[in-house]
C-alpha atoms as a PDB file:
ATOM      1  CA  UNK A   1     111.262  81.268  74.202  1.00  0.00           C
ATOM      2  CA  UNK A   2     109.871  79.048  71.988  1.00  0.00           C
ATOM      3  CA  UNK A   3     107.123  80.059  69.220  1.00  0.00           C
ATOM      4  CA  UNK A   4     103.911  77.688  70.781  1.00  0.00           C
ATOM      5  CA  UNK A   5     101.026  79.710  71.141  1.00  0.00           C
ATOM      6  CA  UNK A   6     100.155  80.413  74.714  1.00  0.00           C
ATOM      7  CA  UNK A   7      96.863  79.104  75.950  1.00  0.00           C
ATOM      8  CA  UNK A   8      96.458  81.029  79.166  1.00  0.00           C
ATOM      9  CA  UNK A   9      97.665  83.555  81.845  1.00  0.00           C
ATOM     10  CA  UNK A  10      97.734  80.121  83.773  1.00  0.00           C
ATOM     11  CA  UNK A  11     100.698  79.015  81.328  1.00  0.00           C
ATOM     12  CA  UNK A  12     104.031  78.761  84.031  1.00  0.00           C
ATOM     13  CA  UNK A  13     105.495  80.505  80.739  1.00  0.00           C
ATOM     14  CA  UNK A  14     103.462  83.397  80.864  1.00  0.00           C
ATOM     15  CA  UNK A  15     103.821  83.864  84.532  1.00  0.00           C
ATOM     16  CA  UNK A  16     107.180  83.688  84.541  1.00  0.00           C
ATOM     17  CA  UNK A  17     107.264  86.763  81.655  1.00  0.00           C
ATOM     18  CA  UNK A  18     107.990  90.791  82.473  1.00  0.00           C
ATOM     19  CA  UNK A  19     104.972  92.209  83.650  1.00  0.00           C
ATOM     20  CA  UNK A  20     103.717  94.991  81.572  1.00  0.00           C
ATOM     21  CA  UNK A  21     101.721  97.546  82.770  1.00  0.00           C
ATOM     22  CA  UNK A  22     100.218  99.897  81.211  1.00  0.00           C
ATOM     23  CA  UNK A  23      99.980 103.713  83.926  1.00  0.00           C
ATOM     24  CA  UNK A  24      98.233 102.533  87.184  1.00  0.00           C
ATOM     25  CA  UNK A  25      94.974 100.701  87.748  1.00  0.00           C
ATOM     26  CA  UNK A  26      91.857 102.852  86.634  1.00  0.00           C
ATOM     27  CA  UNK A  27      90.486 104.163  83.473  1.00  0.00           C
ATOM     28  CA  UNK A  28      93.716 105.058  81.651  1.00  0.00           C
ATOM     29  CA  UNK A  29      95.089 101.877  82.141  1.00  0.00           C
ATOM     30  CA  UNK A  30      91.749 100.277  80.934  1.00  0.00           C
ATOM     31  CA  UNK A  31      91.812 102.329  77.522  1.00  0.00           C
ATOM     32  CA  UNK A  32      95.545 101.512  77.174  1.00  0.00           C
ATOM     33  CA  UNK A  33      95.241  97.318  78.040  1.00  0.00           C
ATOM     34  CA  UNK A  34      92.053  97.661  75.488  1.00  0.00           C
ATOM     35  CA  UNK A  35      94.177  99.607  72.506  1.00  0.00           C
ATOM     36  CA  UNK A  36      96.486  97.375  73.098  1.00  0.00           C
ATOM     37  CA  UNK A  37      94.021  94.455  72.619  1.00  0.00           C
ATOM     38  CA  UNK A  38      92.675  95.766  69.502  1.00  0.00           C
ATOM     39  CA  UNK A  39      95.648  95.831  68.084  1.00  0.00           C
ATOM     40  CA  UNK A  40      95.604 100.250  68.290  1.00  0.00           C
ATOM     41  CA  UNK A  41      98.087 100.700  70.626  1.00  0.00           C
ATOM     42  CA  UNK A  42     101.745  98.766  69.165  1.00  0.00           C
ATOM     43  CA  UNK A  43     103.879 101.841  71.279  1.00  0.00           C
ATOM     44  CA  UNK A  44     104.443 103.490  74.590  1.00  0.00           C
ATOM     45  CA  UNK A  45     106.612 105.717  76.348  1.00  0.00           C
ATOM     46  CA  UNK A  46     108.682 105.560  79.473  1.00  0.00           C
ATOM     47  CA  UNK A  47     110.663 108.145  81.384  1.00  0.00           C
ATOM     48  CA  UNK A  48     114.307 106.810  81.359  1.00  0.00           C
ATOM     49  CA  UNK A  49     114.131 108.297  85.323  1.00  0.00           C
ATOM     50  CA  UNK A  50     111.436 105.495  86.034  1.00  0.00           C
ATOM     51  CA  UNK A  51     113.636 102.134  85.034  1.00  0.00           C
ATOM     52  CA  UNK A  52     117.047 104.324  86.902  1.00  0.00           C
ATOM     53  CA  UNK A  53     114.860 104.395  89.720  1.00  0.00           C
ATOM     54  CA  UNK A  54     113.116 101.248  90.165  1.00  0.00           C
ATOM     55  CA  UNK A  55     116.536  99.868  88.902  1.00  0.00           C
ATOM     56  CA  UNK A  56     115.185  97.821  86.168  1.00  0.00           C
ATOM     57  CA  UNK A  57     116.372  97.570  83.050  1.00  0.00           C
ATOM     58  CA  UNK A  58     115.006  98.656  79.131  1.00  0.00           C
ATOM     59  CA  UNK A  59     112.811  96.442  77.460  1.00  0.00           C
ATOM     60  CA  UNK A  60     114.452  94.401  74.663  1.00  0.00           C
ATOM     61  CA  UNK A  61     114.041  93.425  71.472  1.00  0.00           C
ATOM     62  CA  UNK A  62     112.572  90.392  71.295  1.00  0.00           C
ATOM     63  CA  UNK A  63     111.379  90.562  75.320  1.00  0.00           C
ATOM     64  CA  UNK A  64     107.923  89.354  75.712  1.00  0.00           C
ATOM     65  CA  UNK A  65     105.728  90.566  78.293  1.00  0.00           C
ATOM     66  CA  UNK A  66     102.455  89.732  80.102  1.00  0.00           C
ATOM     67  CA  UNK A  67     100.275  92.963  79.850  1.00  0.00           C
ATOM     68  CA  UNK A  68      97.964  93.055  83.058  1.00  0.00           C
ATOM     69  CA  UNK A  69      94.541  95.027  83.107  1.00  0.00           C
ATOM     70  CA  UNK A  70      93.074  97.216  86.816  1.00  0.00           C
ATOM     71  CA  UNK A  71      92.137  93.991  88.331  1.00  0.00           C
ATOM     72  CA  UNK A  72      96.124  93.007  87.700  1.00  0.00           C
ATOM     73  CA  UNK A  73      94.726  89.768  85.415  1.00  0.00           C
ATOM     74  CA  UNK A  74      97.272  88.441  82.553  1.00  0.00           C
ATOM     75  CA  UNK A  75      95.227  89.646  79.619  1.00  0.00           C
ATOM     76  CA  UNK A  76      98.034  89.685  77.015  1.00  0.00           C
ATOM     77  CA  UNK A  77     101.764  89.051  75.794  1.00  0.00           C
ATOM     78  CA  UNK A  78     103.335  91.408  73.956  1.00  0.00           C
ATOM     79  CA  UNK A  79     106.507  91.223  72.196  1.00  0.00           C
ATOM     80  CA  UNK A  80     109.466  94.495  71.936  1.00  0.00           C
ATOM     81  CA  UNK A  81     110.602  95.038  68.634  1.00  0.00           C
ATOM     82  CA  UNK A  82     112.150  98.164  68.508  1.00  0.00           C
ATOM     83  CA  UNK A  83     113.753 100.390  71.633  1.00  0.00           C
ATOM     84  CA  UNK A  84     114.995 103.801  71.394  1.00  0.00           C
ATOM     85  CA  UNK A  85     116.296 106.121  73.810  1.00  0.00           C
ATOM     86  CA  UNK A  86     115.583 110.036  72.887  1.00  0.00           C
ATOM     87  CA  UNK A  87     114.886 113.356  74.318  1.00  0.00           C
ATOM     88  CA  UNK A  88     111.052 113.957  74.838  1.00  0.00           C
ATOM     89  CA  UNK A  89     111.594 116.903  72.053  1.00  0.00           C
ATOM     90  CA  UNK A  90     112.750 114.304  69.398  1.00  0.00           C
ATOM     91  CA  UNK A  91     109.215 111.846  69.887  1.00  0.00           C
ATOM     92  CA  UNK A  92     108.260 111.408  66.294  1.00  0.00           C
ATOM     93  CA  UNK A  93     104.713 111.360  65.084  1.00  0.00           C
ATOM     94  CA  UNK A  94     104.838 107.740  63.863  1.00  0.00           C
ATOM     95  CA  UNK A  95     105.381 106.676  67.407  1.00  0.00           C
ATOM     96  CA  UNK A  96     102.566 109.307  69.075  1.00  0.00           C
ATOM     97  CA  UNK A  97     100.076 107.864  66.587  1.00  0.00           C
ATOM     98  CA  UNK A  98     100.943 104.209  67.174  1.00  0.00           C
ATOM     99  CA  UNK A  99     100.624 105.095  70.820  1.00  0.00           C
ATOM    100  CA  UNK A 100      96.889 103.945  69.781  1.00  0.00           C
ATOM    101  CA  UNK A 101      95.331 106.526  71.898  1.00  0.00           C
ATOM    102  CA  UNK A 102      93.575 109.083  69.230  1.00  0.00           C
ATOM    103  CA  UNK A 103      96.164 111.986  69.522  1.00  0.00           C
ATOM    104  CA  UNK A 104      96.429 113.427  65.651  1.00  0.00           C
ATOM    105  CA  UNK A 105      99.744 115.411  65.964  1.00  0.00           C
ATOM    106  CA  UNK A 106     102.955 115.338  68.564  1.00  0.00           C
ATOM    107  CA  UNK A 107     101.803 118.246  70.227  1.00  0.00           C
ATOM    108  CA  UNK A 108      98.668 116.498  71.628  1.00  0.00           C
ATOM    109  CA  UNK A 109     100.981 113.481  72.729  1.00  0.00           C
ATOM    110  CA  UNK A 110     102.820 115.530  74.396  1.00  0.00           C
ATOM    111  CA  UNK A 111     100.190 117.180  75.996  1.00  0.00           C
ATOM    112  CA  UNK A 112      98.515 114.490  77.289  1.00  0.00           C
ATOM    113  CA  UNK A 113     101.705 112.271  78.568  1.00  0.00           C
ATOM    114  CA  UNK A 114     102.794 115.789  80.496  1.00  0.00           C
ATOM    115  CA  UNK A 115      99.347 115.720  81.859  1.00  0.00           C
ATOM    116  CA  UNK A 116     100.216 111.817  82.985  1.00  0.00           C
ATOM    117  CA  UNK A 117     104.117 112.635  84.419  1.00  0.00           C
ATOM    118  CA  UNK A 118     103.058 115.493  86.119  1.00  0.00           C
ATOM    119  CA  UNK A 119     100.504 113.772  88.050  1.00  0.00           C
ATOM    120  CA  UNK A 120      99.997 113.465  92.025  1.00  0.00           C
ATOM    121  CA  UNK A 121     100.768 109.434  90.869  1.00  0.00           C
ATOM    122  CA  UNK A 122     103.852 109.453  89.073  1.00  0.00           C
ATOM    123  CA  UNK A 123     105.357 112.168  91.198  1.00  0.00           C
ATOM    124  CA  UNK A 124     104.532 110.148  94.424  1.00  0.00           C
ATOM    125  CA  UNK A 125     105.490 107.076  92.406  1.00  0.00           C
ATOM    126  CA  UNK A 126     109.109 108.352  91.630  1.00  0.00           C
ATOM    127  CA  UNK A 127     109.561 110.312  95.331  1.00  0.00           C
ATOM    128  CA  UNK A 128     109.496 113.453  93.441  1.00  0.00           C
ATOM    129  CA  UNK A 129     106.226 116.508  94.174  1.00  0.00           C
ATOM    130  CA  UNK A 130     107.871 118.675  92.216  1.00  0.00           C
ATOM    131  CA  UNK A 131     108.529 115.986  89.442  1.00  0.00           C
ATOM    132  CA  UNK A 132     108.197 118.000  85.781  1.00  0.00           C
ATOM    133  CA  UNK A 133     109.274 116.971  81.991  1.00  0.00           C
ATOM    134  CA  UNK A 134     111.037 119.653  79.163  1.00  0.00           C
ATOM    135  CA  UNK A 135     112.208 118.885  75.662  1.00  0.00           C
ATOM    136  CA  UNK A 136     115.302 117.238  76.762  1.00  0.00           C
ATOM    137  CA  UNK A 137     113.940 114.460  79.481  1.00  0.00           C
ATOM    138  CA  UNK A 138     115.133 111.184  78.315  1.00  0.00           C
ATOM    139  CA  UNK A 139     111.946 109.199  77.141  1.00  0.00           C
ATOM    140  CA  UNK A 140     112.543 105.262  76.212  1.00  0.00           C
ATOM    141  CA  UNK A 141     110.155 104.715  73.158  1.00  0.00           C
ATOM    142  CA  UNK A 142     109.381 101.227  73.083  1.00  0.00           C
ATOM    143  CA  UNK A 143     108.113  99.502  70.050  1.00  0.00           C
ATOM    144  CA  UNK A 144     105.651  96.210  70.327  1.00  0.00           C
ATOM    145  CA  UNK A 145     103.560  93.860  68.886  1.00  0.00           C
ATOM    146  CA  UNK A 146     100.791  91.743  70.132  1.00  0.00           C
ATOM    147  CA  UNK A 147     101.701  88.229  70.641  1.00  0.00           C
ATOM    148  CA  UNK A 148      98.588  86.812  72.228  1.00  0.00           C
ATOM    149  CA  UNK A 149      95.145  87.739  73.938  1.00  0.00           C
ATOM    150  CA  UNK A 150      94.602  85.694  76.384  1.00  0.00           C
ATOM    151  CA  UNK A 151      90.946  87.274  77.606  1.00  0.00           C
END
């Protein structure tokens, strides 16, 4: 992909990039796109069970990505620079903080992504009611920085 800058979410290049989204459309995902935006949020966290599911595969390093806000608008690319692959009892607070969402220690992270997996949402998304997380669920810690904002 070559280093222009983009000038738009009309760009055929961004279009054609991973679409990044950020929980589902609502509130969360408004805090998250804005974090993001501000240059708060350069982390996140996936269950590995989500991409085995949907039968996509990990982000990679140097994948860009067009981050869409609730109204599903191209308001960023982001860029992956680092992917790991750990269980949820080995998140490090380096990567809750960069998460960009105020938590102050690994234990609120925690708390607050369990709150978010164990949600009527995710649990309908993956087919699962009785969906639930413990210190070894595979979590894919994904690394990122902000490439352009396209607002």
């Amino acid at each position: 992909m070559s280093e222009q800058p983009y000038t738009g979410a009309d760009d055929p290049e961004v279009a054609a990039l991973r679409v990044e989204e950020f929980a589902f459309p609502g509130p969360l995902r408004d805090l998250l796109v804005g974090a993001v935006l501000s240059g708060a949020k350069t982390s996140t966290t996936g269950l590995l069970t989500e991409y085995e599911r949907a039968g996509e595969p990990l982000p990679a390093v140097g994948t860009r990505g067009a981050v869409v806000d609730s109204a599903g608008r191209i308001v960023a690319v982001t860029e992956t620079t680092e992917v790991r692959v750990v269980p949820l009892g080995e998140v490090d607070l380096r990567h809750a903080l960069d998460e960009g969402e105020g938590y102050a220690s690994v234990a609120e992270w925690r708390a607050g992504h369990e709150r978010f997996w164990h949600g009527a949402e995710l649990r309908a998304a993956l087919g699962d009611p009785a969906f639930t997380v413990d210190d070894t669920t595979a979590v894919v810690l994904e690394r990122f920085r902000l490439v352009a904002d396209l607002r």
